[in-house]
N, C-alpha and C. Protein backbone atom coordinates (compact mmCIF):
# COMPACT_ATOMS: atom_id res chain seq x y z
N UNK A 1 111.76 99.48 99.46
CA UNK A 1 110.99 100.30 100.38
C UNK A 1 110.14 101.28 99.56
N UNK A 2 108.71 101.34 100.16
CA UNK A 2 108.02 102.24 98.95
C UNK A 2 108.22 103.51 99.21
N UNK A 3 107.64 104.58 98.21
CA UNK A 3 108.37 106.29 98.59
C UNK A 3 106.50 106.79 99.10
N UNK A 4 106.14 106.29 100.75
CA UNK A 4 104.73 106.07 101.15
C UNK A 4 105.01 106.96 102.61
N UNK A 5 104.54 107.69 102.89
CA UNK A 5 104.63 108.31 105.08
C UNK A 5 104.01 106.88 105.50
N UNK A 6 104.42 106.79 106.60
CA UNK A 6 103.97 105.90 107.34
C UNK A 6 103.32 106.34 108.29
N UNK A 7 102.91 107.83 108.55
CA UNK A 7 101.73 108.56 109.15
C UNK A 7 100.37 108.53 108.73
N UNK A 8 100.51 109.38 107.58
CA UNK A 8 99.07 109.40 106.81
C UNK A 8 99.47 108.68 105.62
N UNK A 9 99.88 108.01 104.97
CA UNK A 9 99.95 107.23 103.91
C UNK A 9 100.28 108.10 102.64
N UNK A 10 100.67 108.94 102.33
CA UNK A 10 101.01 109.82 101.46
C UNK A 10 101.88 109.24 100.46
N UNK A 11 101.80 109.54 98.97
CA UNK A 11 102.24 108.66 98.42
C UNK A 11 102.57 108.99 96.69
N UNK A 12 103.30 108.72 95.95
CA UNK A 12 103.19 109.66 94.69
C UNK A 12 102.12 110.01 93.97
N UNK A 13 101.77 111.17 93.43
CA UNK A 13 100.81 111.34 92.79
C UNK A 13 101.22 111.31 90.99
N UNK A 14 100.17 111.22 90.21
CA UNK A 14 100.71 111.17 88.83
C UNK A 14 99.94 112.83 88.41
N UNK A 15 100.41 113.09 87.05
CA UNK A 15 99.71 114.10 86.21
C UNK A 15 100.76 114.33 84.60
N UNK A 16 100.41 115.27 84.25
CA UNK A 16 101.00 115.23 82.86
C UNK A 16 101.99 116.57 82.84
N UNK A 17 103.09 116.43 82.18
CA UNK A 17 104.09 117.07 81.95
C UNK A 17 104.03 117.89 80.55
N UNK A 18 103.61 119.06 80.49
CA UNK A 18 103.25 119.90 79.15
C UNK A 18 104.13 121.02 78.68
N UNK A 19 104.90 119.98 77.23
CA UNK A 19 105.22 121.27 76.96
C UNK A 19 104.81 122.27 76.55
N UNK A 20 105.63 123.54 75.96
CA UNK A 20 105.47 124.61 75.10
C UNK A 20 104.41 124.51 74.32
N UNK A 21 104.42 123.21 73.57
CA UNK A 21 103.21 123.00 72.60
C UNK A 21 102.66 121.85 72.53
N UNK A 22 102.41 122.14 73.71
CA UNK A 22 101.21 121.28 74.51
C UNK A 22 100.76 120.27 74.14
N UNK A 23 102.65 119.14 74.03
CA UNK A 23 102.58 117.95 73.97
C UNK A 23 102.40 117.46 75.73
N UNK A 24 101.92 116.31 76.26
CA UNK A 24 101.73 115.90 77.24
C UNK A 24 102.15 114.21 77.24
N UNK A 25 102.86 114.05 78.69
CA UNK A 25 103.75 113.02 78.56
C UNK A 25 103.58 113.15 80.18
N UNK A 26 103.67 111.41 80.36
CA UNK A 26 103.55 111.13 82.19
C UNK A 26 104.44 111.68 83.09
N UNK A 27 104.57 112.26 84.22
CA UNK A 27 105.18 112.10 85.45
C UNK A 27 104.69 111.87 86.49
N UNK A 28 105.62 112.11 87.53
CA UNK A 28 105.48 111.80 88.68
C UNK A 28 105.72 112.46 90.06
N UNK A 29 104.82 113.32 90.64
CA UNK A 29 105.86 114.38 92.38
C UNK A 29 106.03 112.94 93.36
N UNK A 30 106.79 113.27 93.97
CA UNK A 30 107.01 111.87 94.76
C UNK A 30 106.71 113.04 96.05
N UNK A 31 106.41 112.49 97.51
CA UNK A 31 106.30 113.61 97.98
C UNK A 31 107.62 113.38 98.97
N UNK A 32 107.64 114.64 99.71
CA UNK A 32 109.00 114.78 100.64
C UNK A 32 109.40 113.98 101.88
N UNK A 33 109.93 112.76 101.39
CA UNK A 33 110.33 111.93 102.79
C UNK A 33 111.07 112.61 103.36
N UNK A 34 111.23 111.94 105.03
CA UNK A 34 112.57 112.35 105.36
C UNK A 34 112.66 110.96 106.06
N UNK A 35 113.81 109.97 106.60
CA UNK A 35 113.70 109.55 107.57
C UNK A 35 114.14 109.70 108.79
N UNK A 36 113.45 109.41 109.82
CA UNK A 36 113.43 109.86 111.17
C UNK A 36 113.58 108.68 112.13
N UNK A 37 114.11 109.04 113.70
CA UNK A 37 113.74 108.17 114.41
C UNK A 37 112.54 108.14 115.17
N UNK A 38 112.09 107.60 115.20
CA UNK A 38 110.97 107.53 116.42
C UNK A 38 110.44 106.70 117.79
N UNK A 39 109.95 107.52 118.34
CA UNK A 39 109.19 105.94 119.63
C UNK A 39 108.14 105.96 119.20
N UNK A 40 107.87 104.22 119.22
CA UNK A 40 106.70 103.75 118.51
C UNK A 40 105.73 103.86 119.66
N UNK A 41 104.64 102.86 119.39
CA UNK A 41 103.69 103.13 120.89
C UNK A 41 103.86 102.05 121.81
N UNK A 42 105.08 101.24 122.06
CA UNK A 42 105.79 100.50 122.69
C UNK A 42 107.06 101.20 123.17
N UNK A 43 106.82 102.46 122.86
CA UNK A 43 108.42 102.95 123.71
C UNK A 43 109.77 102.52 122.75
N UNK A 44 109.59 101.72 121.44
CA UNK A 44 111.13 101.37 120.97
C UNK A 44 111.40 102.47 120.07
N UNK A 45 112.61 102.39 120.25
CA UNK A 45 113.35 103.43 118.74
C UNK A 45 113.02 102.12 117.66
N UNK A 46 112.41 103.34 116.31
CA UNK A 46 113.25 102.88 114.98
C UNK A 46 113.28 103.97 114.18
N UNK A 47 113.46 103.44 112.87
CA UNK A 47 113.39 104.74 111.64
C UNK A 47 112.44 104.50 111.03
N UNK A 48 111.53 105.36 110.43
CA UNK A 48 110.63 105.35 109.91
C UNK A 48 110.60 106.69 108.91
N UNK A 49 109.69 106.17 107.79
CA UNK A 49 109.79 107.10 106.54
C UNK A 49 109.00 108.04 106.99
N UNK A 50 109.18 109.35 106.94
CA UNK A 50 107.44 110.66 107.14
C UNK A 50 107.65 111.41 106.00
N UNK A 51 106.59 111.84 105.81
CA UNK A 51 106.76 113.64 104.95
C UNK A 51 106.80 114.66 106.05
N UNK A 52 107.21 115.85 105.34
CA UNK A 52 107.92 116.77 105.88
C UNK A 52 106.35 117.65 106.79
N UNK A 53 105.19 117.37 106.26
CA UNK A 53 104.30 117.90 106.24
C UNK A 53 103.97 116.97 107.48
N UNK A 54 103.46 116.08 107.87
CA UNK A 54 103.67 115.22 109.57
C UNK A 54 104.93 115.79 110.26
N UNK A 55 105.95 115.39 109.67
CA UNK A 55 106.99 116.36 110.89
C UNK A 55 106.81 117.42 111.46
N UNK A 56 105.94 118.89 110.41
CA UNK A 56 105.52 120.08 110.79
C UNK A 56 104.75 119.79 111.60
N UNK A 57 104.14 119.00 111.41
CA UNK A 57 102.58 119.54 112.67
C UNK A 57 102.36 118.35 113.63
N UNK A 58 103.38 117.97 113.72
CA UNK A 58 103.86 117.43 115.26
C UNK A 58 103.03 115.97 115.58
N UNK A 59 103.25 115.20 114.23
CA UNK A 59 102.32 114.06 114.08
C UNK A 59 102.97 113.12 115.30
N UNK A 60 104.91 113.53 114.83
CA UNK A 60 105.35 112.21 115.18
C UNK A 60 106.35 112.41 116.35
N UNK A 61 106.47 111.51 117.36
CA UNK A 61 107.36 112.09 118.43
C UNK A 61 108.88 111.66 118.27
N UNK A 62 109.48 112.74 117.94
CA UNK A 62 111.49 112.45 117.43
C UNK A 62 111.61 111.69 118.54
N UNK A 63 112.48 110.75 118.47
CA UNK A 63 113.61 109.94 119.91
C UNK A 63 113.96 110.45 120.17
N UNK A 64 114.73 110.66 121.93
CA UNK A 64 116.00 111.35 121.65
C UNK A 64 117.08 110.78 121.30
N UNK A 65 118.39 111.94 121.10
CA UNK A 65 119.64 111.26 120.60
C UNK A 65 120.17 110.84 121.68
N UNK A 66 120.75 109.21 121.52
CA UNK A 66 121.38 108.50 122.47
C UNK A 66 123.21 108.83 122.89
N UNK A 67 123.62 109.17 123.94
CA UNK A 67 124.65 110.16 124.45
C UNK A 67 125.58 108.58 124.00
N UNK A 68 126.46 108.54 123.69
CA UNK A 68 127.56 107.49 124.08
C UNK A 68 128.04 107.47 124.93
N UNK A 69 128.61 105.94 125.72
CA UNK A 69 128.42 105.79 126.89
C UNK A 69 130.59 106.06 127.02
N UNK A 70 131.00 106.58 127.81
CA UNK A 70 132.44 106.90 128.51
C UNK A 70 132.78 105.69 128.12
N UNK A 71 134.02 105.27 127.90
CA UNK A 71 134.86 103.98 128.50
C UNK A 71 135.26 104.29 129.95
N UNK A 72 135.32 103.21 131.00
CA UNK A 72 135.95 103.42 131.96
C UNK A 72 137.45 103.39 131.70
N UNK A 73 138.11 104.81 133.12
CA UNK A 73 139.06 104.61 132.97
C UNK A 73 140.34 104.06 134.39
């Protein structure tokens, strides 16, 4: 599974890691998944990857949580 939102497509960025004396060497920010449930635009639950930054600003609509059902008694 890639580390990608499935909102806006967000996705790792690269840049350089510098030390003290300003040797430079690759990394990587990955950005902040979370996974979530959601209703798609068919009404189904699933999970889906977001960043934290779509969750804030109300990209995506949470499911609700499903109650478990009693046993009869």
């Amino acid at each position: 599974m890639a580390r990608v939102c499935t909102i806006c497509g967000k996705g790792p960025s690269t840049g350089n890691r510098v030390s003290h004396a300003n040797n430079k060497t690759k990394r990587r920010w990955l950005p902040n998944l979370q996974t979530v449930r959601i209703l798609d635009e068919a009404g189904e639950r699933r999970r889906v990857r977001v960043c934290t930054s779509c969750i804030s600003a109300g990209k995506v609509k949470k499911a609700p949580a499903v109650k478990p059902v009693a046993p009869p008694s």
